[in-house]
C-alpha atoms as a PDB file:
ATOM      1  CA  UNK A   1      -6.647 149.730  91.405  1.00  0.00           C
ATOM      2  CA  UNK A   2      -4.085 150.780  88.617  1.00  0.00           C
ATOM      3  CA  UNK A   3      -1.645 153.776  87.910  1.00  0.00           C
ATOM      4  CA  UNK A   4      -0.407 154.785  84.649  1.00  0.00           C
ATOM      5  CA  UNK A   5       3.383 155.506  84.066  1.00  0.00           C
ATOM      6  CA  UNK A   6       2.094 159.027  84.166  1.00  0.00           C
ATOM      7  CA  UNK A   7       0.454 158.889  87.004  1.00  0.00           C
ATOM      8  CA  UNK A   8       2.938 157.061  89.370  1.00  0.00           C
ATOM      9  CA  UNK A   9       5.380 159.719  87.816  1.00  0.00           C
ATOM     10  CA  UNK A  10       3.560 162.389  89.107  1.00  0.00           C
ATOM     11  CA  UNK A  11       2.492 161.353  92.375  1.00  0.00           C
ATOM     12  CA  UNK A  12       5.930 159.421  93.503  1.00  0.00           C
ATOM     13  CA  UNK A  13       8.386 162.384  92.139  1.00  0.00           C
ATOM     14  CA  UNK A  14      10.144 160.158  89.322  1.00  0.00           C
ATOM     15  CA  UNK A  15      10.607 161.167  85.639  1.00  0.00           C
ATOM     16  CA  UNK A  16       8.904 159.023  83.332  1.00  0.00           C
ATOM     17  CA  UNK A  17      12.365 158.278  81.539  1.00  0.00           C
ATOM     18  CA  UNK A  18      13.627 157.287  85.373  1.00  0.00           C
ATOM     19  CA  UNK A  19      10.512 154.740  85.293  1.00  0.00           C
ATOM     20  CA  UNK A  20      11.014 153.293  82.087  1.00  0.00           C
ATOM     21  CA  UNK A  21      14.638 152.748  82.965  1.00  0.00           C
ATOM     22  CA  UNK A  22      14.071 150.463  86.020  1.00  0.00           C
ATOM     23  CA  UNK A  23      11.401 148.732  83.620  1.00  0.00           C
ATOM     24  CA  UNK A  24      14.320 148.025  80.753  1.00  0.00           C
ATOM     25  CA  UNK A  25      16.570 146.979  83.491  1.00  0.00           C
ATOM     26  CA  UNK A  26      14.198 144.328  85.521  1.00  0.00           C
ATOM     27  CA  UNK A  27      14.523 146.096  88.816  1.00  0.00           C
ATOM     28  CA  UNK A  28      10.564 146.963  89.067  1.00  0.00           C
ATOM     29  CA  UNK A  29       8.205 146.588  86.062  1.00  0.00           C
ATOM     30  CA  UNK A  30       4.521 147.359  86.212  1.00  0.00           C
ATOM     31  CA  UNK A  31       2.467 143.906  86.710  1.00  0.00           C
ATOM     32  CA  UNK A  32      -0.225 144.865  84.472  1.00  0.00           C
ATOM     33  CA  UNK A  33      -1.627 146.092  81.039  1.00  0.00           C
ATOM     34  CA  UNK A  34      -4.881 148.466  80.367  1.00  0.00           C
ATOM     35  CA  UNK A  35      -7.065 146.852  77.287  1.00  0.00           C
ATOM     36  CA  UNK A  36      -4.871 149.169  75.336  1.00  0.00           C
ATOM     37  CA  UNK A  37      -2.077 147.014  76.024  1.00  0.00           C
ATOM     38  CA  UNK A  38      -0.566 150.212  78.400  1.00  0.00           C
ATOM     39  CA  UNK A  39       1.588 149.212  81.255  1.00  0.00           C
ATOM     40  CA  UNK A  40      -0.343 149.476  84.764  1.00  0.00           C
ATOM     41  CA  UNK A  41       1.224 149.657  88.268  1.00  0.00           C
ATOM     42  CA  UNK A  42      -0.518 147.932  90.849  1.00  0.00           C
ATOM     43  CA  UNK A  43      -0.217 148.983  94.854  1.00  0.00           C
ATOM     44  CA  UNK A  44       2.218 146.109  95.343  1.00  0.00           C
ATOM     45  CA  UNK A  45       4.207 147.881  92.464  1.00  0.00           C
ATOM     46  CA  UNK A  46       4.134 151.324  94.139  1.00  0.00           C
ATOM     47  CA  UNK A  47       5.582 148.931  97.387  1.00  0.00           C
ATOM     48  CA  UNK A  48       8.377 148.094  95.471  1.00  0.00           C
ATOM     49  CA  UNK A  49       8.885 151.635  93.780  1.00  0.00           C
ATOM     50  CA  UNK A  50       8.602 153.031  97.719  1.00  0.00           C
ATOM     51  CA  UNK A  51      11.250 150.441  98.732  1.00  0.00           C
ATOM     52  CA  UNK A  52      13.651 151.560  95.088  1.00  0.00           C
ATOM     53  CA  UNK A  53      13.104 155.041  96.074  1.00  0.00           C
ATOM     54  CA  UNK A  54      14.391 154.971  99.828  1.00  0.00           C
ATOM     55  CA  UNK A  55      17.338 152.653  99.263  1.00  0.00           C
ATOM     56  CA  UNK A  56      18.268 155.060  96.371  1.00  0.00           C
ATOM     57  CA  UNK A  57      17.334 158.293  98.794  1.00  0.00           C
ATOM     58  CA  UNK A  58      20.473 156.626 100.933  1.00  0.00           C
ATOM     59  CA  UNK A  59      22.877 156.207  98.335  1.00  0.00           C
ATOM     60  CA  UNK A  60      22.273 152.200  97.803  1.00  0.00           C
ATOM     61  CA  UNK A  61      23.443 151.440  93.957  1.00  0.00           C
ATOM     62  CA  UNK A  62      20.549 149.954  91.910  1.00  0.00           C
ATOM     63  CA  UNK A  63      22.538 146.662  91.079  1.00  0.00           C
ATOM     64  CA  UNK A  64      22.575 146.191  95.215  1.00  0.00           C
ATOM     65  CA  UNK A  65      18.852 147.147  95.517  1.00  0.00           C
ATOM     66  CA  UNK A  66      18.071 144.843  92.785  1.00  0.00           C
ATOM     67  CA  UNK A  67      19.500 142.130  94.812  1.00  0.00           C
ATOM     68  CA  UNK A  68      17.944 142.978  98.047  1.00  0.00           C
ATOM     69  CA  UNK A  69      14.338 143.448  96.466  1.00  0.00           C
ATOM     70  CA  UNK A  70      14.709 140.486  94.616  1.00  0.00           C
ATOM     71  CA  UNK A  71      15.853 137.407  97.291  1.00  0.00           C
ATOM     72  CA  UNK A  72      13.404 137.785 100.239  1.00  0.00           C
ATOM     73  CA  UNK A  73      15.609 135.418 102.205  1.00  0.00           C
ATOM     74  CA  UNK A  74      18.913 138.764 102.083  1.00  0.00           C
ATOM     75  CA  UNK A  75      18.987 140.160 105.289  1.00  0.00           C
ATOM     76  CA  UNK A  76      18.484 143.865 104.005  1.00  0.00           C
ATOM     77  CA  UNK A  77      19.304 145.324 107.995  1.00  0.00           C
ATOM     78  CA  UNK A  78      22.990 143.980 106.662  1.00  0.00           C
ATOM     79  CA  UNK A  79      22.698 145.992 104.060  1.00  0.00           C
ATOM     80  CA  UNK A  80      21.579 148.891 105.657  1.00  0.00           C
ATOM     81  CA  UNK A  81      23.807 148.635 108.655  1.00  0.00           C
ATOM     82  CA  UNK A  82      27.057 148.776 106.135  1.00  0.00           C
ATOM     83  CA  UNK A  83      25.588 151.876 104.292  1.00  0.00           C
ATOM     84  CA  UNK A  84      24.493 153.401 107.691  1.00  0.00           C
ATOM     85  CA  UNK A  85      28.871 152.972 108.242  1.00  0.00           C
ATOM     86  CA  UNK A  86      30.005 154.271 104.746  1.00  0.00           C
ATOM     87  CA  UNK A  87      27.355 157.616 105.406  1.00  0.00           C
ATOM     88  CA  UNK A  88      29.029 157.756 108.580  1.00  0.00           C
ATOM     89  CA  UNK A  89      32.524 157.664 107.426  1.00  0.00           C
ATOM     90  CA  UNK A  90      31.740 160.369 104.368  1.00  0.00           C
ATOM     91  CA  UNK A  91      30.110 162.514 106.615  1.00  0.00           C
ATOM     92  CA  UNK A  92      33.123 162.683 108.833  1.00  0.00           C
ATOM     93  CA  UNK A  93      35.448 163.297 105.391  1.00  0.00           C
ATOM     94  CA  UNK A  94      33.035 166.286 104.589  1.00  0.00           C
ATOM     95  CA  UNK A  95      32.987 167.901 107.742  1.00  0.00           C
ATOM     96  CA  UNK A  96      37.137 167.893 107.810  1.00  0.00           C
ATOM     97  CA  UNK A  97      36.701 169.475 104.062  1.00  0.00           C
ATOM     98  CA  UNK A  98      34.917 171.991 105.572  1.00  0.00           C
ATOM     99  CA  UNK A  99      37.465 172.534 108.104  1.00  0.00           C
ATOM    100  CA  UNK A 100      40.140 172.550 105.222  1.00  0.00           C
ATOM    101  CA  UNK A 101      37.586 175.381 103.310  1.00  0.00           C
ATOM    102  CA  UNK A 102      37.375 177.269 106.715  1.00  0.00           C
ATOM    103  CA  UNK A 103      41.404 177.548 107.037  1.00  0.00           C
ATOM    104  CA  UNK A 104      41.330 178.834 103.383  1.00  0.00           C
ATOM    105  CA  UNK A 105      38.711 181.256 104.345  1.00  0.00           C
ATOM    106  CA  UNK A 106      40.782 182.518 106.994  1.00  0.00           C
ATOM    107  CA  UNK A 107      44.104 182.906 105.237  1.00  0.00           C
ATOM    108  CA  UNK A 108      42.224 184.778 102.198  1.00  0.00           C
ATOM    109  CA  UNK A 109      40.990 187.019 105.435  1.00  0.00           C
ATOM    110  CA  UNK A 110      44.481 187.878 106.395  1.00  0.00           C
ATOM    111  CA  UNK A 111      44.380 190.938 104.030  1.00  0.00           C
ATOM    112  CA  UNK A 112      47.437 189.266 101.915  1.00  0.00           C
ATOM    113  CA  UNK A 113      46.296 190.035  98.013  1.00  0.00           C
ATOM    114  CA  UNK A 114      48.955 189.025  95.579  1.00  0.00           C
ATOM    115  CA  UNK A 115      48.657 189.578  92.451  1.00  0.00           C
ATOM    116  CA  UNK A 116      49.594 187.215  89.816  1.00  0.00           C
ATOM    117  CA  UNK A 117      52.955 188.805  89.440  1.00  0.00           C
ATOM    118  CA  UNK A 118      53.300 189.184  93.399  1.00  0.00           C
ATOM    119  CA  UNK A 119      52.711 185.404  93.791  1.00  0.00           C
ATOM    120  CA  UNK A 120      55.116 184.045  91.174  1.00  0.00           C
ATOM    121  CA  UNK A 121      57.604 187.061  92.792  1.00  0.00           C
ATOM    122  CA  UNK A 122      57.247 185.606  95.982  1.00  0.00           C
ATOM    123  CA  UNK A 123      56.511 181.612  95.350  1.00  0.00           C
ATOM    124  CA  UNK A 124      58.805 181.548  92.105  1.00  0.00           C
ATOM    125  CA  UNK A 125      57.568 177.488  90.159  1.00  0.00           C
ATOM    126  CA  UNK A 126      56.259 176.303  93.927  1.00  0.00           C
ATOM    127  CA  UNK A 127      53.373 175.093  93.350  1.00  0.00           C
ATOM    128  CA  UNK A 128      50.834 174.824  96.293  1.00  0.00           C
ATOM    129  CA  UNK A 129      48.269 171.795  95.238  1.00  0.00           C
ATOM    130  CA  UNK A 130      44.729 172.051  96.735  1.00  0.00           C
ATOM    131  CA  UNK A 131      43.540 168.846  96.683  1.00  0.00           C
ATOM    132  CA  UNK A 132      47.113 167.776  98.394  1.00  0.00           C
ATOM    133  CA  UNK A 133      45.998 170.394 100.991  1.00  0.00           C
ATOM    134  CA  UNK A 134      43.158 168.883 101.486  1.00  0.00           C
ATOM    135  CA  UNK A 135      44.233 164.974 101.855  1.00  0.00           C
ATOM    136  CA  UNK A 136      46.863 166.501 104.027  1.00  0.00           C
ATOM    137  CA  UNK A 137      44.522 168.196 106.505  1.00  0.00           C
ATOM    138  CA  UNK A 138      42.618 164.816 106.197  1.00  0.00           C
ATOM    139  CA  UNK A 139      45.415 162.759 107.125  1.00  0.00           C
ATOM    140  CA  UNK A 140      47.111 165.195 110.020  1.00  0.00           C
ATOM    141  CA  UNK A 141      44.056 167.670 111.223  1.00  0.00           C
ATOM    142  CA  UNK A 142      43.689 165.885 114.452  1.00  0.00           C
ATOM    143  CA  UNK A 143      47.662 166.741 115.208  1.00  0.00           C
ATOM    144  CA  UNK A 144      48.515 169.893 117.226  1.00  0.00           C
ATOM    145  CA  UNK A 145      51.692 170.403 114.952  1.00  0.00           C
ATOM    146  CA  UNK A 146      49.235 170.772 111.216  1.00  0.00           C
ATOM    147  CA  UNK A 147      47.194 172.654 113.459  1.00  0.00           C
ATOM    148  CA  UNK A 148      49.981 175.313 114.415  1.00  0.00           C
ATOM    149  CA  UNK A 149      51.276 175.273 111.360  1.00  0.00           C
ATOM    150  CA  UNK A 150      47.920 176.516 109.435  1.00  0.00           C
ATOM    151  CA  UNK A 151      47.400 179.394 111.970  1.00  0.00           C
ATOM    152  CA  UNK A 152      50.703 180.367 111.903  1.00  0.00           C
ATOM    153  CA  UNK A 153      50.980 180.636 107.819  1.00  0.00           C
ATOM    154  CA  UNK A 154      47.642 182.262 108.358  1.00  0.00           C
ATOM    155  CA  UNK A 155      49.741 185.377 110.119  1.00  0.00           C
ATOM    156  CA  UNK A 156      52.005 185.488 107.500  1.00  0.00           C
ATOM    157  CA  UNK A 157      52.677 189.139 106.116  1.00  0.00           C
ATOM    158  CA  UNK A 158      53.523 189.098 102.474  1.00  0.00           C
ATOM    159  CA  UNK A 159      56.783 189.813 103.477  1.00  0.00           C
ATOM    160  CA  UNK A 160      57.312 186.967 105.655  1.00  0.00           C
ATOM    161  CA  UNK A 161      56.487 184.741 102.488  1.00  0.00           C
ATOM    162  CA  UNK A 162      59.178 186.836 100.802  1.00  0.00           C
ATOM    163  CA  UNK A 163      62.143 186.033 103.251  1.00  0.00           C
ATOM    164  CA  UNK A 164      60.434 182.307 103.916  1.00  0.00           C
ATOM    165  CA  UNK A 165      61.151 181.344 100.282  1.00  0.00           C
ATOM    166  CA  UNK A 166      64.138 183.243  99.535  1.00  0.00           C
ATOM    167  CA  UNK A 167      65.434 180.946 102.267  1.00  0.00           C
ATOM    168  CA  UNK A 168      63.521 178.476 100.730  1.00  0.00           C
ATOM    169  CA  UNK A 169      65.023 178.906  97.376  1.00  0.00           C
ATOM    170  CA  UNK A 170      68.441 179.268  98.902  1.00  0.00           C
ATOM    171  CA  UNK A 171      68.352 176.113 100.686  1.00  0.00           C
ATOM    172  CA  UNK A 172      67.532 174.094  98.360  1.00  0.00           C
ATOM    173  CA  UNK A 173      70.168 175.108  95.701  1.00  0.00           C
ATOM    174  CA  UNK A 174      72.454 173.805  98.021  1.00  0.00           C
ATOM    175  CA  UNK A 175      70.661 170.581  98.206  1.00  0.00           C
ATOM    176  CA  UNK A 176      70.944 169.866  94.518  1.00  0.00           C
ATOM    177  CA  UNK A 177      74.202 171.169  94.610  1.00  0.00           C
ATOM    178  CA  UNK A 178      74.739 168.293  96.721  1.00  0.00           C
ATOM    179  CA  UNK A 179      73.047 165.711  95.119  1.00  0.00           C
ATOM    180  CA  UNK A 180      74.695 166.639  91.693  1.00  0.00           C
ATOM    181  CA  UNK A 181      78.070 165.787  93.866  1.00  0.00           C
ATOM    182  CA  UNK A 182      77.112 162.824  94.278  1.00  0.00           C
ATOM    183  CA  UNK A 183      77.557 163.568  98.075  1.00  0.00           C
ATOM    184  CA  UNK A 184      76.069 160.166  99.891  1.00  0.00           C
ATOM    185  CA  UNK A 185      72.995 160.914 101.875  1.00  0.00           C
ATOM    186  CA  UNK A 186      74.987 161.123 105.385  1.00  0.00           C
ATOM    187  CA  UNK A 187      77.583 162.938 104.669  1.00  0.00           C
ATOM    188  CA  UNK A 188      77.967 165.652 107.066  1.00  0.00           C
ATOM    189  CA  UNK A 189      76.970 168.085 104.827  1.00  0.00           C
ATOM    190  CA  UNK A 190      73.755 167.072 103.531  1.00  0.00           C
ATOM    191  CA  UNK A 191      72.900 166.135 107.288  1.00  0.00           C
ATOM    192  CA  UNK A 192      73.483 169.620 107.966  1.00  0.00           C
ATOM    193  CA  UNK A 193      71.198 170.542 105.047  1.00  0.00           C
ATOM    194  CA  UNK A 194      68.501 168.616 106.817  1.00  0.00           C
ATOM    195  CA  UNK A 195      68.740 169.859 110.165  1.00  0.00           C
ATOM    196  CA  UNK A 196      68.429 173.250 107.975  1.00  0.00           C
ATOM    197  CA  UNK A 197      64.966 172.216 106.826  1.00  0.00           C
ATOM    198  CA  UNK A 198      63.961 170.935 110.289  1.00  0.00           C
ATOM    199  CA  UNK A 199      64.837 174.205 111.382  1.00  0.00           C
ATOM    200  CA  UNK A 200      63.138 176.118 108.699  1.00  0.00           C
ATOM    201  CA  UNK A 201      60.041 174.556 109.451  1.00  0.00           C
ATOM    202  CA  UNK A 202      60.147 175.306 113.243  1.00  0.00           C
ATOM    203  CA  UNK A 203      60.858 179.062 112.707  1.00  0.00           C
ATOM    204  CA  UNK A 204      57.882 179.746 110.153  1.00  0.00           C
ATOM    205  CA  UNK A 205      55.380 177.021 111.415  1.00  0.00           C
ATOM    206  CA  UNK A 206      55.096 174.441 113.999  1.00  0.00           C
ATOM    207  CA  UNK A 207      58.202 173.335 116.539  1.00  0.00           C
ATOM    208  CA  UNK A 208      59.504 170.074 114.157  1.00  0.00           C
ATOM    209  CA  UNK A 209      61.215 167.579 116.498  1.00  0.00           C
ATOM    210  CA  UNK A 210      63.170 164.739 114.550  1.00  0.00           C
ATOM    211  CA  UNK A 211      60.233 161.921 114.395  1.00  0.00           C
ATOM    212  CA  UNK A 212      57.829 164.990 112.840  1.00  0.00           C
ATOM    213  CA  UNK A 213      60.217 165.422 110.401  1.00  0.00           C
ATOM    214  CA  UNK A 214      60.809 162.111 109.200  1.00  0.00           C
ATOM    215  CA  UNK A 215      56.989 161.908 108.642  1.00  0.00           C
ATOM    216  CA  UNK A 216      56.952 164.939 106.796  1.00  0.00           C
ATOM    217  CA  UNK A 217      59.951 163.796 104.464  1.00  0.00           C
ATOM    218  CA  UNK A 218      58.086 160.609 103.962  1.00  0.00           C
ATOM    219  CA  UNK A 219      55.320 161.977 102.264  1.00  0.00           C
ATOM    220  CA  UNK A 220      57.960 164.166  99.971  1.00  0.00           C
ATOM    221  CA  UNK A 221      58.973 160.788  98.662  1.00  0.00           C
ATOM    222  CA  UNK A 222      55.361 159.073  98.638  1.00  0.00           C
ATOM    223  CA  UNK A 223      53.676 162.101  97.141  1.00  0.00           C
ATOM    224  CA  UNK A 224      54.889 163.981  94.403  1.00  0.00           C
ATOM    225  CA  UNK A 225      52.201 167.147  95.359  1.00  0.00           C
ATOM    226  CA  UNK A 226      54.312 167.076  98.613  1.00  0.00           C
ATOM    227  CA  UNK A 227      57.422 167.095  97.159  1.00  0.00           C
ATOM    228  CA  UNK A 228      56.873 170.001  94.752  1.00  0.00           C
ATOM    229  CA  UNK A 229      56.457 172.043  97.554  1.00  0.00           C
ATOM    230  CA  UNK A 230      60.036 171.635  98.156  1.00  0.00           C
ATOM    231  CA  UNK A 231      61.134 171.367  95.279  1.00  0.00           C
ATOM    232  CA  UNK A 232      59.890 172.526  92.082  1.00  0.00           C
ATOM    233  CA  UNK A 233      58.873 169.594  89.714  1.00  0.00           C
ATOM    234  CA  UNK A 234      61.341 171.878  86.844  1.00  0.00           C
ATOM    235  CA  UNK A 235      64.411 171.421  89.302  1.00  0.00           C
ATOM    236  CA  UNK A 236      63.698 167.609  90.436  1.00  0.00           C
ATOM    237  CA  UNK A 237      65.923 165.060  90.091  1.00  0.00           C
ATOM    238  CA  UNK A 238      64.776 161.198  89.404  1.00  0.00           C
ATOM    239  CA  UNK A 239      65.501 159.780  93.122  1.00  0.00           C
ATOM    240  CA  UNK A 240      66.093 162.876  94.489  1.00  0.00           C
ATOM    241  CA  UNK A 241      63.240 162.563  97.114  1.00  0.00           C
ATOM    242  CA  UNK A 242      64.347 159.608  98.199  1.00  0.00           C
ATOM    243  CA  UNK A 243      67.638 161.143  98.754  1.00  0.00           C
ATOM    244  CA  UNK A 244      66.187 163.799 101.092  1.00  0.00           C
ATOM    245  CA  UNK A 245      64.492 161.488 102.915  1.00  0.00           C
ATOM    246  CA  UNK A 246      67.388 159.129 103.623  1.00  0.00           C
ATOM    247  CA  UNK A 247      69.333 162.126 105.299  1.00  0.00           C
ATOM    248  CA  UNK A 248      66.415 163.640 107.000  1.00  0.00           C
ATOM    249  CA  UNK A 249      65.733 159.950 108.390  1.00  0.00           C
ATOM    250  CA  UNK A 250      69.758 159.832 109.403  1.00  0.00           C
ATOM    251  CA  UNK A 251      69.861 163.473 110.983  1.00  0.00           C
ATOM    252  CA  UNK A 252      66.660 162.497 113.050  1.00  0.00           C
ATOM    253  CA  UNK A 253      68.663 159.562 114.699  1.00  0.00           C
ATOM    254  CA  UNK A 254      71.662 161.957 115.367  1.00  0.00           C
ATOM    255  CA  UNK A 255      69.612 163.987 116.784  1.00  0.00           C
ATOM    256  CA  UNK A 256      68.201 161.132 118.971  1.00  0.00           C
ATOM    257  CA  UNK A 257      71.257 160.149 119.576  1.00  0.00           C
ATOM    258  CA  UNK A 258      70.876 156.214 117.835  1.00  0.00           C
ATOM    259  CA  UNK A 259      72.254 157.455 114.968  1.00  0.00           C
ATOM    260  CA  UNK A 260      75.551 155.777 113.113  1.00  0.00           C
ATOM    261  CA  UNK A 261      78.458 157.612 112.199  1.00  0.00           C
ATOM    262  CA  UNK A 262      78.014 159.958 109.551  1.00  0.00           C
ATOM    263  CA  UNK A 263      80.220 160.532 106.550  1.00  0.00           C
ATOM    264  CA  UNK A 264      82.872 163.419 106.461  1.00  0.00           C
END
């Protein structure tokens, strides 16, 4: 027995233009013709299409499926084993998105509505990145510290985002003041300026002990998303993250006590 293009397209789910595509590209053509000279699919052609259709249900690309249908000797449990690891892996991404989507829904649920002129008011050029929200709740969600530090800006009045960037803002003139010295990196100054920020991050959002910080500072010089929360990209300096990061890195080992002598 034979099935029309039509047919198989109606019975299997797949649009005749999806059909005629895996024809043109040699994964599965039909094996026969009517008198009419009308491609036919036979029921070991509707095998094959079943086999297309569940590899593509889990995500397999056709160029891969091509090669498993077409060498009966490829062991396709390898194949399924490694995309049974990659679902397994993106499932656990999505479900930590959903976390990240969950913390937003909270903080939106804090009653804190700014309007546009409120927000630039209060945040001035800071500019919070959502997708660098998201990677960061990817890469720190597990740690107690992120975790704090989301609830906590979650309790934040609008207020306490005033003061918390006014001493923001404050600070970080005095940075760039700084820097524009030429000041080096462990002078006593600038080290002061980073105990500052350590500081500044305990008293609005998670305790900050000196090997926290240093991770923190390095993604201000590996990410530029991270960075323009510090600093706004207008008011950045070529090697100025860097900079910051040098005397964050120095104050943490004062602080730990295997620190060298710092500049006066």
């Amino acid at each position: 027995m034979s099935w029309s293009v039509g047919q198989v397209s109606g019975f299997a789910g797949v649009t005749i233009r999806t059909l005629h595509y895996y024809d043109r590209s040699g994964l599965l053509s039909p094996s026969e013709r009517s008198p009419a000279g009308y491609r036919l699919y036979n029921g070991a052609d509707l095998a094959k299409l079943q086999q297309v259709l569940f590899y593509r249900e889990l995500g397999f690309p056709l160029d891969e499926i091509a090669d498993i249908l077409a060498d009966p000797q490829v062991n396709a449990l390898d194949h399924l084993i490694a995309r049974r690891d990659a679902l397994t892996e993106q499932i656990a991404r999505l479900q930590k998105l959903v976390d990240v989507a969950e913390r937003a829904i909270e903080v939106q649920r804090t009653g804190i509505d700014l309007t546009p002129e409120e927000r630039f008011e209060v945040f001035g050029d800071v500019v919070f990145d959502l997708s660098y929200a998201a990677d960061a709740h990817l890469k720190w969600g597990e740690r107690e510290g992120h975790q704090e530090s989301l609830a906590r800006a979650a309790t934040h009045t609008k207020e306490d985002w005033r003061q918390l960037m006014a001493e923001a803002a404050e600070w970080r003139a005095r940075v760039l003041a700084a820097f524009d010295e030429e000041l080096p990196a462990d002078h006593q100054v600038v080290l002061d300026l980073a105990e500052e920020h350590r500081q500044h991050i305990t008293r609005w959002f998670t305790p900050c002990p000196p090997e926290m910080h240093c991770r923190i500072a390095d993604d201000y010089e590996a990410d530029a998303r991270a960075f323009a929360l510090v600093v706004p990209p207008a008011e950045q300096r070529p090697g100025l993250a860097g900079y910051l990061r040098s005397a964050i890195g120095v104050n943490a080992e004062r602080r730990t006590g295997t620190g060298p002598e710092v500049t006066r």
